[in-house]
PDB file of N, CA and C in Angstrom:
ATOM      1  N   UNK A   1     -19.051   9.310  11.258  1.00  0.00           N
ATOM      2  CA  UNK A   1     -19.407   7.947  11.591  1.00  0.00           C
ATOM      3  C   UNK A   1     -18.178   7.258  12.172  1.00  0.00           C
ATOM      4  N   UNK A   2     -18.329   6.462  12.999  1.00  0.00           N
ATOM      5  CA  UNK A   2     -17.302   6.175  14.006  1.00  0.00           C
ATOM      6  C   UNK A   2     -17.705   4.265  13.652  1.00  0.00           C
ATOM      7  N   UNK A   3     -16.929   3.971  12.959  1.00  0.00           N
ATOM      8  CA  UNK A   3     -16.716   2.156  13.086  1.00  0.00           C
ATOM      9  C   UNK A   3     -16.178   1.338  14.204  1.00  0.00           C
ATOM     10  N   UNK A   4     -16.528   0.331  14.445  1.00  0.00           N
ATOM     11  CA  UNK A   4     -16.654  -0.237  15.469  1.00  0.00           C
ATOM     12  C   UNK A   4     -15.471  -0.983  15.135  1.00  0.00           C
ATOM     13  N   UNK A   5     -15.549  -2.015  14.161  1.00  0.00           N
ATOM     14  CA  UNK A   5     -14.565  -2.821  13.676  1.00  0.00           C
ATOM     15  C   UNK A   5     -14.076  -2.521  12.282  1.00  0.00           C
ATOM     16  N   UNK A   6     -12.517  -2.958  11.656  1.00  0.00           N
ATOM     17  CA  UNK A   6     -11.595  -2.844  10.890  1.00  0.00           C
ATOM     18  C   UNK A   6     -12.225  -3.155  10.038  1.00  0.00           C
ATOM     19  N   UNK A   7     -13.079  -4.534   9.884  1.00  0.00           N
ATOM     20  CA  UNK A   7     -13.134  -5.252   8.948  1.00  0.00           C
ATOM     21  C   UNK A   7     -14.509  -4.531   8.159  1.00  0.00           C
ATOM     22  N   UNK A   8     -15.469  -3.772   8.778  1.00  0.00           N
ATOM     23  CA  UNK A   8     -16.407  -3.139   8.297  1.00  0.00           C
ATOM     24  C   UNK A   8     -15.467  -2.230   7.268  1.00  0.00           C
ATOM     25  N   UNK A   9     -14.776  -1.657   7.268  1.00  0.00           N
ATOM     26  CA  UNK A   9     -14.062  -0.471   6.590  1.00  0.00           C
ATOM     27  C   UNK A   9     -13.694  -0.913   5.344  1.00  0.00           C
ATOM     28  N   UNK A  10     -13.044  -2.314   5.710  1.00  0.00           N
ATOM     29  CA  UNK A  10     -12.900  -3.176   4.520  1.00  0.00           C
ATOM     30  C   UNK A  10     -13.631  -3.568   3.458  1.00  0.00           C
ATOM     31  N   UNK A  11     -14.898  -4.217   4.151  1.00  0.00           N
ATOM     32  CA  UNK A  11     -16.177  -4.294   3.450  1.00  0.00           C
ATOM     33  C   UNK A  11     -16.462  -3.201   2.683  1.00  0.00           C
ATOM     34  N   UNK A  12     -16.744  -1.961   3.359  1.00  0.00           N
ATOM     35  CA  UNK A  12     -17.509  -0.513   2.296  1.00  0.00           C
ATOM     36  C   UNK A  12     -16.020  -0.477   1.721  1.00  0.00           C
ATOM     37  N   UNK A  13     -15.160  -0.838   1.904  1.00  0.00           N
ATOM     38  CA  UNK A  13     -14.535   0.400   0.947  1.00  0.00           C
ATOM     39  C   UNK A  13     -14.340  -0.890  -0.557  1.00  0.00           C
ATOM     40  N   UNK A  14     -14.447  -2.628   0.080  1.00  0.00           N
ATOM     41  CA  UNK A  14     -14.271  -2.951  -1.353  1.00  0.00           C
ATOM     42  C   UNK A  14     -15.278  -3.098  -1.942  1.00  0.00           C
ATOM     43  N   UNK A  15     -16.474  -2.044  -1.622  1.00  0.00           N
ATOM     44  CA  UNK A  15     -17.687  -2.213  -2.704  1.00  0.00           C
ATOM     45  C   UNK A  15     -17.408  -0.538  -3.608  1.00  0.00           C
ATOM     46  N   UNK A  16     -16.635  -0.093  -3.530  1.00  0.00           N
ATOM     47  CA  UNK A  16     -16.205   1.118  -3.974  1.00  0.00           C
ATOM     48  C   UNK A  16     -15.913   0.504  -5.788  1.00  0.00           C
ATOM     49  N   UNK A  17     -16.180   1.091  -6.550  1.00  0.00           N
ATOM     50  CA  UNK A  17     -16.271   1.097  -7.966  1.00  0.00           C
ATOM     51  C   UNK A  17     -15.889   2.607  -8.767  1.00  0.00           C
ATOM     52  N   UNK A  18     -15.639   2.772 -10.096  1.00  0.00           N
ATOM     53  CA  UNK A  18     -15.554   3.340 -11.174  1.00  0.00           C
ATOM     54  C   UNK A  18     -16.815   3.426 -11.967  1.00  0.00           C
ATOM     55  N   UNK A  19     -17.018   4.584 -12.815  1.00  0.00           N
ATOM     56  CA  UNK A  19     -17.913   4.108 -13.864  1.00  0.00           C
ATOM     57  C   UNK A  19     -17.406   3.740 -14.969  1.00  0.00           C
ATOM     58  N   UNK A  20     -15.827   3.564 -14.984  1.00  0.00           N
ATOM     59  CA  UNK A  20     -15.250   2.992 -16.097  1.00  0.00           C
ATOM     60  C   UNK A  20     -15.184   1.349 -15.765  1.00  0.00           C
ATOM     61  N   UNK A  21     -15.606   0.965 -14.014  1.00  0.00           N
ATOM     62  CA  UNK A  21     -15.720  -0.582 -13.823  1.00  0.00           C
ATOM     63  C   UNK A  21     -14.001  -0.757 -13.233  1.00  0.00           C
ATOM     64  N   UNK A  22     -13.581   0.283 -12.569  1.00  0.00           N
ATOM     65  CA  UNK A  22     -12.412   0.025 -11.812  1.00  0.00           C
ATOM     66  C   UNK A  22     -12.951  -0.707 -10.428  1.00  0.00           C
ATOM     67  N   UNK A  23     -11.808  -1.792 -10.011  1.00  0.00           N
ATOM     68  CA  UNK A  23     -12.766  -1.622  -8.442  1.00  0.00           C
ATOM     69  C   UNK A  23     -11.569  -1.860  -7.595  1.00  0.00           C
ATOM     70  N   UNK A  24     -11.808  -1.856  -6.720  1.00  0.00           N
ATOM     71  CA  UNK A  24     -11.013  -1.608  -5.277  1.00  0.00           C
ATOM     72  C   UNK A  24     -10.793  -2.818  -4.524  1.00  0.00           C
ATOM     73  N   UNK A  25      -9.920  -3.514  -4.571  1.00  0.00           N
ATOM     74  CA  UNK A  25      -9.052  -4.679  -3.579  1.00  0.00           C
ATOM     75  C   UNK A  25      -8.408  -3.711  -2.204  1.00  0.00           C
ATOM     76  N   UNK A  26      -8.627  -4.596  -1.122  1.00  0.00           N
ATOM     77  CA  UNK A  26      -8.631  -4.137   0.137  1.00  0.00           C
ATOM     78  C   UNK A  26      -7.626  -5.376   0.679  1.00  0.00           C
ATOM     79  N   UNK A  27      -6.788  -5.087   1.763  1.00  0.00           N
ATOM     80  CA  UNK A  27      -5.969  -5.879   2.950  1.00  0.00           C
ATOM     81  C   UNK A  27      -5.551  -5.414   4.082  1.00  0.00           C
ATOM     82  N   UNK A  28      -6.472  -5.897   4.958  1.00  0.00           N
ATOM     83  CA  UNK A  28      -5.578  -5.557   6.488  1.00  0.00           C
ATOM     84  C   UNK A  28      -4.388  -5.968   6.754  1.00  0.00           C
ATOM     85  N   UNK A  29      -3.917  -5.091   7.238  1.00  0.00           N
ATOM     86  CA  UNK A  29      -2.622  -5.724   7.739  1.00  0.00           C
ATOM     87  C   UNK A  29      -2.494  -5.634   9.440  1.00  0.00           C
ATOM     88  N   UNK A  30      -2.399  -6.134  10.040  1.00  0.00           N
ATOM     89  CA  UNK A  30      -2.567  -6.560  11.229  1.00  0.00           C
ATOM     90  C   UNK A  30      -1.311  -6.492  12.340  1.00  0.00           C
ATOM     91  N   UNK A  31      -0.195  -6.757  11.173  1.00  0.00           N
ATOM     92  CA  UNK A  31       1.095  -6.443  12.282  1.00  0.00           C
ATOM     93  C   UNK A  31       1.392  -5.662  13.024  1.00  0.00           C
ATOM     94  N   UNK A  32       1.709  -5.962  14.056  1.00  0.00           N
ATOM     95  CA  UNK A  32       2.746  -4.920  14.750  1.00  0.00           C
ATOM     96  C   UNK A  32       3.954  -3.890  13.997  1.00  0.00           C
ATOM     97  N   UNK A  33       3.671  -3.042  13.975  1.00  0.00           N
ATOM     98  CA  UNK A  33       4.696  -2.513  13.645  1.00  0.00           C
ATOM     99  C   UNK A  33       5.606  -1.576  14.541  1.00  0.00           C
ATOM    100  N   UNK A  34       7.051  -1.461  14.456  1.00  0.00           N
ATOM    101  CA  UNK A  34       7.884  -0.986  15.544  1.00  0.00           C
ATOM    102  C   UNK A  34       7.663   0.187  15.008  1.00  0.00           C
ATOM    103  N   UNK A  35       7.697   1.513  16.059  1.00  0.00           N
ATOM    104  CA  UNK A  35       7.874   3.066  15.971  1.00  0.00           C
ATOM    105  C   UNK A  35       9.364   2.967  16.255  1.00  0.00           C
ATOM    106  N   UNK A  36       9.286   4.450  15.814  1.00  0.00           N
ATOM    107  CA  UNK A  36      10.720   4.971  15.690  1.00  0.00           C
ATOM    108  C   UNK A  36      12.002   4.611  14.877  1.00  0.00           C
ATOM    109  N   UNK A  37      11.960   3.747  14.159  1.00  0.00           N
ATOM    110  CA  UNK A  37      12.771   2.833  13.732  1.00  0.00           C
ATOM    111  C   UNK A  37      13.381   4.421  12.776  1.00  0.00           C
ATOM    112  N   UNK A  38      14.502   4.124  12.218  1.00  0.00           N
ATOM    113  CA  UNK A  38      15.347   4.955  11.503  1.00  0.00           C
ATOM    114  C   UNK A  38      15.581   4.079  10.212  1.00  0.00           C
ATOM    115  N   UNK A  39      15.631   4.955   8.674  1.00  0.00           N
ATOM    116  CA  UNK A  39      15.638   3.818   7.546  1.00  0.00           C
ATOM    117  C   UNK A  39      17.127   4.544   7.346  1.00  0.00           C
ATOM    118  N   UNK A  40      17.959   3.797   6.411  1.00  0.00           N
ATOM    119  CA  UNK A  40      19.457   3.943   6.293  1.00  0.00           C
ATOM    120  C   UNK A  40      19.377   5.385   5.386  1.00  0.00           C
ATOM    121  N   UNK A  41      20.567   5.489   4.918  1.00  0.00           N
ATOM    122  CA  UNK A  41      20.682   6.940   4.255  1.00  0.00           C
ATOM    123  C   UNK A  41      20.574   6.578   3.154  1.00  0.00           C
ATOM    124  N   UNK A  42      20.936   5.370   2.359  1.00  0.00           N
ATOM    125  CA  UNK A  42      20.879   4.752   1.185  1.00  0.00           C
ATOM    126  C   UNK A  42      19.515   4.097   0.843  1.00  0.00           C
ATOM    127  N   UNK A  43      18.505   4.722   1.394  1.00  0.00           N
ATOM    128  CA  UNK A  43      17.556   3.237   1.678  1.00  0.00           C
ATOM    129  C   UNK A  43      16.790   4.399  -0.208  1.00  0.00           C
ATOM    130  N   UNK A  44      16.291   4.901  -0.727  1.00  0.00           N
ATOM    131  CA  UNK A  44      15.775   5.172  -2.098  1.00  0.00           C
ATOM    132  C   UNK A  44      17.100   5.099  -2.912  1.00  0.00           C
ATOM    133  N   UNK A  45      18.106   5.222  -2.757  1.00  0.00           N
ATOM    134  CA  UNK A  45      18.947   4.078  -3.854  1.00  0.00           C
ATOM    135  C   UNK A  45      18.927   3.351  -3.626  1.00  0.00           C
ATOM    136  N   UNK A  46      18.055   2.583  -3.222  1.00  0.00           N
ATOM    137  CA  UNK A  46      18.325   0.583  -2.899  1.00  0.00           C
ATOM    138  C   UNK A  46      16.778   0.466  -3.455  1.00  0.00           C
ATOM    139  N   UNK A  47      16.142   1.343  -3.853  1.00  0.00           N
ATOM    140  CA  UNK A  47      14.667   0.670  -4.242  1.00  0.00           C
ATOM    141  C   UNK A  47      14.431   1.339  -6.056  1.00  0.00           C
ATOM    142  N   UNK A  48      13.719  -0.139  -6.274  1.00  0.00           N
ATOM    143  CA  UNK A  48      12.849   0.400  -7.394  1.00  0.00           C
ATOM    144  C   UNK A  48      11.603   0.545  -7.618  1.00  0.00           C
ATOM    145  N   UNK A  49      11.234   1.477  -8.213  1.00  0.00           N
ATOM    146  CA  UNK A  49      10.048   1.991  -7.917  1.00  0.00           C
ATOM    147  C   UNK A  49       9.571   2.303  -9.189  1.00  0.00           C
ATOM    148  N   UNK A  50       8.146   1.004  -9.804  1.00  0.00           N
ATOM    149  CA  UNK A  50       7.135   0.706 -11.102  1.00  0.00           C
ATOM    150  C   UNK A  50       6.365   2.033 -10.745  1.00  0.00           C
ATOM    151  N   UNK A  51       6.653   2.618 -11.740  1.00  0.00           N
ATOM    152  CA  UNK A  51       5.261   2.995 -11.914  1.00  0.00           C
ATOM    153  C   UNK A  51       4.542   2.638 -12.609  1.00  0.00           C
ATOM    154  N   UNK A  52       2.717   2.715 -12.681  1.00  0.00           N
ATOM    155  CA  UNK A  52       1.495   2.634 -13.156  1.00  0.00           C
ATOM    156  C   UNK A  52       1.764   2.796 -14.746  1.00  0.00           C
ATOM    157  N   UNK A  53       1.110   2.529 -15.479  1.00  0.00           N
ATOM    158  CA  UNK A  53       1.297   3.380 -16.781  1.00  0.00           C
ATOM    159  C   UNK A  53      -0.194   4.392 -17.192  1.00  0.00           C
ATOM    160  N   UNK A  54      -1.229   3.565 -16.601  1.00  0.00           N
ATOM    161  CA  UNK A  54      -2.714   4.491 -16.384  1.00  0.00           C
ATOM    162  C   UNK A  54      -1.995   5.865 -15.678  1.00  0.00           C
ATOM    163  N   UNK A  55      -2.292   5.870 -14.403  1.00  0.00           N
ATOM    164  CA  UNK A  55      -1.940   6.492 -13.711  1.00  0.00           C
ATOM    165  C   UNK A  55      -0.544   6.834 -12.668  1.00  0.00           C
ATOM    166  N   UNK A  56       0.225   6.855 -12.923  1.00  0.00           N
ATOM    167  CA  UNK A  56       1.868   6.655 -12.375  1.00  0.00           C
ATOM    168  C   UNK A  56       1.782   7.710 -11.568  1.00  0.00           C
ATOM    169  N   UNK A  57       1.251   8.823 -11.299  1.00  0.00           N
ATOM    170  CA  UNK A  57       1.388  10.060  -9.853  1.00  0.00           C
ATOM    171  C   UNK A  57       0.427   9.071  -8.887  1.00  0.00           C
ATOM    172  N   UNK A  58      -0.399   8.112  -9.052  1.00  0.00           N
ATOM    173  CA  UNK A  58      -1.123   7.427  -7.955  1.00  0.00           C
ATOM    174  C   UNK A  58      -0.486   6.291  -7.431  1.00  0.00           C
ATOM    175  N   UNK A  59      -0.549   5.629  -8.658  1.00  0.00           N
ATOM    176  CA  UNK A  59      -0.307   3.868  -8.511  1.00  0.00           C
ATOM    177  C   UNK A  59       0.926   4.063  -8.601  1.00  0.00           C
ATOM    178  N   UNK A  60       1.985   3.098  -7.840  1.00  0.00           N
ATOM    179  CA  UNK A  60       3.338   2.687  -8.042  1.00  0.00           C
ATOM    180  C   UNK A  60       3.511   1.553  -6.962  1.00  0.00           C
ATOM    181  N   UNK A  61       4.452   0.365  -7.506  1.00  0.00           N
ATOM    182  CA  UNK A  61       5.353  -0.368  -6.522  1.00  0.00           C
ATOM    183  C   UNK A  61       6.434  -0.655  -6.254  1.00  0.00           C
ATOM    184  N   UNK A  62       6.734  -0.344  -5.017  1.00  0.00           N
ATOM    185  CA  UNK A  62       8.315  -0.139  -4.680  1.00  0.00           C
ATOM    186  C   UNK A  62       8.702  -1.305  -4.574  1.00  0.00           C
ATOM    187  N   UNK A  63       9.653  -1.923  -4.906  1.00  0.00           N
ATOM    188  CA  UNK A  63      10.685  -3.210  -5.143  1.00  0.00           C
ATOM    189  C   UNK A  63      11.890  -2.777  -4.281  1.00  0.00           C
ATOM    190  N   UNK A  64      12.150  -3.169  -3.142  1.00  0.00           N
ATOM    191  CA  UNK A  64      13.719  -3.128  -2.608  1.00  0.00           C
ATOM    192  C   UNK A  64      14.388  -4.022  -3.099  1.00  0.00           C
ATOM    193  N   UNK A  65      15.980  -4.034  -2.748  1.00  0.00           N
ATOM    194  CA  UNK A  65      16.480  -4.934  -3.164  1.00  0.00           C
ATOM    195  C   UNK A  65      16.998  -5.802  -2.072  1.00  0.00           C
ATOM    196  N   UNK A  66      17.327  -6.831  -2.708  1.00  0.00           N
ATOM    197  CA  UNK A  66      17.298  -7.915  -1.348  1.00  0.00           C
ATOM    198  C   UNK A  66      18.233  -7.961  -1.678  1.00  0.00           C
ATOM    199  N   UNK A  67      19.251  -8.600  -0.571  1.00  0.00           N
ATOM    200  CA  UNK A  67      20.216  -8.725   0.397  1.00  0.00           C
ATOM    201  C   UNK A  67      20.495 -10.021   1.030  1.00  0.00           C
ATOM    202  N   UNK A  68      21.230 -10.734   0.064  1.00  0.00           N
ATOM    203  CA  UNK A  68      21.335 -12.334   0.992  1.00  0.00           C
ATOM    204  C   UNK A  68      22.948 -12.130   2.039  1.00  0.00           C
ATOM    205  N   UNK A  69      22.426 -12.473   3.539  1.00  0.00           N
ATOM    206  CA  UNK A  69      23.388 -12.287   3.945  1.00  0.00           C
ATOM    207  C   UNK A  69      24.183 -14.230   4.181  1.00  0.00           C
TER     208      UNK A  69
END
């Protein structure tokens, strides 16, 4: 099946459920994003990274650290 628009994808996928009653939050993101870009050599020692406690091999969020210049 071939979708026409983004926002349909959005729709089915946040009617997606659990039978334990998990459900699924959805966000487009819309930006531009630059190719090619190169990340520093330090860039996973500069982040922290939550894991889940349900599930931690799925769910995690990476926290960088900021940098006031």
């Amino acid at each position: 099946m071939i979708f026409e628009r983004v926002q349909t994808v959005k729709d089915l996928m946040a009617t997606a459920t659990t039978r334990t009653g998990l459900k699924v939050f959805t966000t487009i993101l819309d930006k531009t994003y630059q190719t090619g870009r190169k990340v520093a050599l330090d860039f996973k020692s500069n982040m922290k990274i939550v894991f889940d406690e349900f599930l931690p091999q799925w769910n995690y969020t990476v926290k960088p650290e900021l940098h006031v210049i």
